[in-house]
C-alpha atoms as a PDB file:
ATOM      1  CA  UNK A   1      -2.558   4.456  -4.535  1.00  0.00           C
ATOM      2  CA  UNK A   2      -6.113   4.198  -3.516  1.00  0.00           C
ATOM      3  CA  UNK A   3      -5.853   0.034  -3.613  1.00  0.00           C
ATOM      4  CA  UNK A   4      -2.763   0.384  -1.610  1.00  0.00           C
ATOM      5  CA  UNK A   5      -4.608   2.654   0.780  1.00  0.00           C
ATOM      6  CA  UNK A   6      -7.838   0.238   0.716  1.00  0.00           C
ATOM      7  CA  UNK A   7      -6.137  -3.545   0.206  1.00  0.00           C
ATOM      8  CA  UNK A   8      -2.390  -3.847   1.734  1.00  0.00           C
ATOM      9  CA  UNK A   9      -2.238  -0.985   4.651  1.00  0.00           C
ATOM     10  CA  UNK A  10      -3.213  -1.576   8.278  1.00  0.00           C
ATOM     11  CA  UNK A  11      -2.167  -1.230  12.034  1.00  0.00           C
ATOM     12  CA  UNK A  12       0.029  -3.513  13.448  1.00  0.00           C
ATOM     13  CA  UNK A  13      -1.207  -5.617  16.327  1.00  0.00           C
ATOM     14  CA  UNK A  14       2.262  -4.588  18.362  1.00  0.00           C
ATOM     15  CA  UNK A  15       2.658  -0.539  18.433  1.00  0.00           C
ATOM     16  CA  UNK A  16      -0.399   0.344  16.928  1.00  0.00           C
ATOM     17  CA  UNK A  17       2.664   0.282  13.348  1.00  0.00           C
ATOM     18  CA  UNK A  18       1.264   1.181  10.029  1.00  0.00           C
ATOM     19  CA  UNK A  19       2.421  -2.439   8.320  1.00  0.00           C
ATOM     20  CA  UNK A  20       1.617  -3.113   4.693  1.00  0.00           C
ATOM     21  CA  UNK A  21       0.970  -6.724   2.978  1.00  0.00           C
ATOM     22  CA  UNK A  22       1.086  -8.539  -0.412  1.00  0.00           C
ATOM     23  CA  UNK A  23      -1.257 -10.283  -2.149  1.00  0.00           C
ATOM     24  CA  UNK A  24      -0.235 -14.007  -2.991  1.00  0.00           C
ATOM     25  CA  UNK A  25      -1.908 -16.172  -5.697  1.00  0.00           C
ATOM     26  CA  UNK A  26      -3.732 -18.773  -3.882  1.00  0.00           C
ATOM     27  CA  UNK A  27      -3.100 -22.262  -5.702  1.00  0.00           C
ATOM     28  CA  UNK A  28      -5.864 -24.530  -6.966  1.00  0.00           C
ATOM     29  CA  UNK A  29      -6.557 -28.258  -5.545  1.00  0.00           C
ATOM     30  CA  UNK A  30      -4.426 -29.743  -7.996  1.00  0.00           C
ATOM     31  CA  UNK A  31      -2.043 -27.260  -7.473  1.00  0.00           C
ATOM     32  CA  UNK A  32      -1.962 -24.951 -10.225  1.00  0.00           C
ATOM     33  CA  UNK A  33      -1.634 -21.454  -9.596  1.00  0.00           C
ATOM     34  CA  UNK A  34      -4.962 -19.175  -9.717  1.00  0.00           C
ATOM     35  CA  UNK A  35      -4.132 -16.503 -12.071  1.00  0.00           C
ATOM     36  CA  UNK A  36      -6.569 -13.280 -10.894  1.00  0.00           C
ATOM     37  CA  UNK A  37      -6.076 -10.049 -11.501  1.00  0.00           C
ATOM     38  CA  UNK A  38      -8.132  -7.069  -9.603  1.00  0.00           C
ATOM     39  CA  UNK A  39      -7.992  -4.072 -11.773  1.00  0.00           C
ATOM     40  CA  UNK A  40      -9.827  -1.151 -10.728  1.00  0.00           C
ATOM     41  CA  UNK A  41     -12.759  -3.297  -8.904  1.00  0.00           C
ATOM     42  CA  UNK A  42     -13.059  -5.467 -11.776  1.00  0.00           C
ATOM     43  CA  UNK A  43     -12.161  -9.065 -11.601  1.00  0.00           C
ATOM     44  CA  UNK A  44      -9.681 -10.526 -14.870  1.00  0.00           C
ATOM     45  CA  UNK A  45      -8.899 -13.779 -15.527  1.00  0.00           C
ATOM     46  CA  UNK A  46      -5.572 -15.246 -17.219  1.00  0.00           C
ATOM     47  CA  UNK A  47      -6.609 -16.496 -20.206  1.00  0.00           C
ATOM     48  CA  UNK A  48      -5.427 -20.100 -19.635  1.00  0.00           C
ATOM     49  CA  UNK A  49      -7.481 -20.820 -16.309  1.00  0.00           C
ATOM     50  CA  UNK A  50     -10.530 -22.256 -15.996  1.00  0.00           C
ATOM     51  CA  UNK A  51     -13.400 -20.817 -13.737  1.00  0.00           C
ATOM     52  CA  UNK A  52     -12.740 -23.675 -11.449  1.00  0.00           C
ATOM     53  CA  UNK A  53      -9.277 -22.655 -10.650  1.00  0.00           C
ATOM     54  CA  UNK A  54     -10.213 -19.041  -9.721  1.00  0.00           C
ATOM     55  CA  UNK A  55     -10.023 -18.416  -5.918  1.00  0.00           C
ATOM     56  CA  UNK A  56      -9.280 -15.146  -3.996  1.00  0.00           C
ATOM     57  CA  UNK A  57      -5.258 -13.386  -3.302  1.00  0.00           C
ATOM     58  CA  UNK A  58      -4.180 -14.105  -0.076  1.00  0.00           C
ATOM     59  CA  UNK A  59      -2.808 -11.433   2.030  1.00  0.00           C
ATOM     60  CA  UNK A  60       0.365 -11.943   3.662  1.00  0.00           C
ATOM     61  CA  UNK A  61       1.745  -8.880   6.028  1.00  0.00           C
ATOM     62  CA  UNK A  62       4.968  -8.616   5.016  1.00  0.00           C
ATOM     63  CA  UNK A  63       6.948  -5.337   5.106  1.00  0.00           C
ATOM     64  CA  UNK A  64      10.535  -5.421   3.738  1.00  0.00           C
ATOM     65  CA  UNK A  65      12.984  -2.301   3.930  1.00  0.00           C
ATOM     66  CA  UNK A  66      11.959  -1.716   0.116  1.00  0.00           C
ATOM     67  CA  UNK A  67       8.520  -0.585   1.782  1.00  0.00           C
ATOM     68  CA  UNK A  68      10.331   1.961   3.120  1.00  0.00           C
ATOM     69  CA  UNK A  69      10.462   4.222  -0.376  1.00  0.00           C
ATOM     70  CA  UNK A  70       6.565   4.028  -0.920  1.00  0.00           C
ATOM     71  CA  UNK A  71       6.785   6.180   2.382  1.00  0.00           C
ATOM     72  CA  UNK A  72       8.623   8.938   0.303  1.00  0.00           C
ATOM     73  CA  UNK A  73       7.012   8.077  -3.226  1.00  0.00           C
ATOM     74  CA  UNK A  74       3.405   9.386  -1.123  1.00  0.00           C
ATOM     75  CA  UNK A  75       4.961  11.976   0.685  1.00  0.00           C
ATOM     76  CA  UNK A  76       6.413  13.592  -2.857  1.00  0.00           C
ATOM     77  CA  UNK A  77       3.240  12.581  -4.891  1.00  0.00           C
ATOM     78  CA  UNK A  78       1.149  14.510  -2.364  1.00  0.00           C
ATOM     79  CA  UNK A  79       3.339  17.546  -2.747  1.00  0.00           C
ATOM     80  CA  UNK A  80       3.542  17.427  -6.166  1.00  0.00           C
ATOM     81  CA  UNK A  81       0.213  16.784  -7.695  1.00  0.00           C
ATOM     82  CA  UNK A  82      -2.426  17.151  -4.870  1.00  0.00           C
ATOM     83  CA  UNK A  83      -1.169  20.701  -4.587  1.00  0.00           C
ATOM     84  CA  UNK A  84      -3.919  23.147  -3.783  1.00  0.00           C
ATOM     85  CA  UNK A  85      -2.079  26.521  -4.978  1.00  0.00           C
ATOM     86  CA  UNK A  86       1.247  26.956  -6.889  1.00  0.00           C
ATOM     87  CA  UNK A  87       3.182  26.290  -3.549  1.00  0.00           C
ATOM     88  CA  UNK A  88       3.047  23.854  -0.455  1.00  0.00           C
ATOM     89  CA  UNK A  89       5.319  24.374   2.632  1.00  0.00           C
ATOM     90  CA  UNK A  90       7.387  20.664   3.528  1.00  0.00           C
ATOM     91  CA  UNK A  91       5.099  19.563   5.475  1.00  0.00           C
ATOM     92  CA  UNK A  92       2.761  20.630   4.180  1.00  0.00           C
ATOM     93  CA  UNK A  93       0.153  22.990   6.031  1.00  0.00           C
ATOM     94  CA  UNK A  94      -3.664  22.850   6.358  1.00  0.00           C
ATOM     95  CA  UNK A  95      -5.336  23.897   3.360  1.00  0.00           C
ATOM     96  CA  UNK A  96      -2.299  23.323   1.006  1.00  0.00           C
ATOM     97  CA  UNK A  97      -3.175  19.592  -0.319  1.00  0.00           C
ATOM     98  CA  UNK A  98      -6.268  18.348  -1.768  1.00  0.00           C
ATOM     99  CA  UNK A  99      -7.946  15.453   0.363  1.00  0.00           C
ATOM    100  CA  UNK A 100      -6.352  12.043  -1.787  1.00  0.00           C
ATOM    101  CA  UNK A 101      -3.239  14.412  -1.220  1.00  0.00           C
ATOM    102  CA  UNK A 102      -3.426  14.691   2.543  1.00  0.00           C
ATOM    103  CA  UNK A 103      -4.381  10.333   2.936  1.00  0.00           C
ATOM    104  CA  UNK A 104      -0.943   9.741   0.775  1.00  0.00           C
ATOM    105  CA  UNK A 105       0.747  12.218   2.456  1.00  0.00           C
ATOM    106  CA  UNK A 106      -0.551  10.662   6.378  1.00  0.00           C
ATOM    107  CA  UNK A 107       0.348   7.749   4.917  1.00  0.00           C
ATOM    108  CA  UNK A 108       3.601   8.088   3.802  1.00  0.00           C
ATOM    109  CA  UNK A 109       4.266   9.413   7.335  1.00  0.00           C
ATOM    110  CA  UNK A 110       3.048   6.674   8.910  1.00  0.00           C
ATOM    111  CA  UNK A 111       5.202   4.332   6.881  1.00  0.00           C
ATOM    112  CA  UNK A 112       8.098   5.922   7.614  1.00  0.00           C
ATOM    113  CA  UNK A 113       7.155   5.694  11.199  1.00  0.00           C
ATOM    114  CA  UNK A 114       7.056   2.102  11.059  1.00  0.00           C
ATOM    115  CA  UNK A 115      10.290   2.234   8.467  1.00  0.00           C
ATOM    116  CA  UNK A 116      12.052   3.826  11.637  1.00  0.00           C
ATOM    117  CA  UNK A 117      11.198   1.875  14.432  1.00  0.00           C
ATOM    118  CA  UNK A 118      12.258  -1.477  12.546  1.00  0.00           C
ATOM    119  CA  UNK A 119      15.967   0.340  12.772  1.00  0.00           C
ATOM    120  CA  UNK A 120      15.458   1.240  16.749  1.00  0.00           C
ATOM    121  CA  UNK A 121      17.770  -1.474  18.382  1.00  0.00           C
ATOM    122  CA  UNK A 122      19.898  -1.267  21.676  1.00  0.00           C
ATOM    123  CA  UNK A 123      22.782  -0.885  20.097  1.00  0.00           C
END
């Protein structure tokens, strides 16, 4: 969660929307696919490429309606293992969540925000 939090989340340029990206291999010169992996802060490579072929991800903001359950996969993770005491009130109040538990739990609200307003339509 803390990669999610740190690579794919930002604002949205319209809204001020909590958007999320993916990370797209980029492709070498002759066209082969750069196989990178980042684990953990720690760069692996696929044991077929070369180190000429390695380049970086490329992000592409994207947010699909499948997005939409990360919202509730933070919100329940946050309640369920960043617990303080043996109980937490839904939502949760001040003091009831550790801190990585109140960032998934914002965020998760946030997403859902954004998960929302994608529905709002004049009709």
């Amino acid at each position: 969660m803390q990669a999610i939090h740190k690579t794919l989340v930002q604002k949205g340029s319209v809204q001020g929307l909590t958007i999320t990206a993916e990370l797209l291999p980029m492709h070498s010169p002759n066209g082969e696919m750069c196989v990178v992996c980042i684990f953990q802060n720690f760069v692996i490579s696929h044991a077929n490429a070369s180190a000429s072929f390695f380049s970086e991800w490329r992000r592409s903001l994207k947010q699909d309606h499948l997005v939409c359950f990360l919202a509730g996969s933070l919100m329940l993770g946050a309640t369920t293992t960043g617990v303080r005491g043996s109980h937490v009130s839904r939502p949760p109040k001040d003091g009831e969540l550790n801190n990585v538990a109140r960032e998934d739990w914002a965020l998760g609200e946030e997403i859902l925000r954004t998960c929302l307003d994608t529905h709002r339509t004049a009709t």
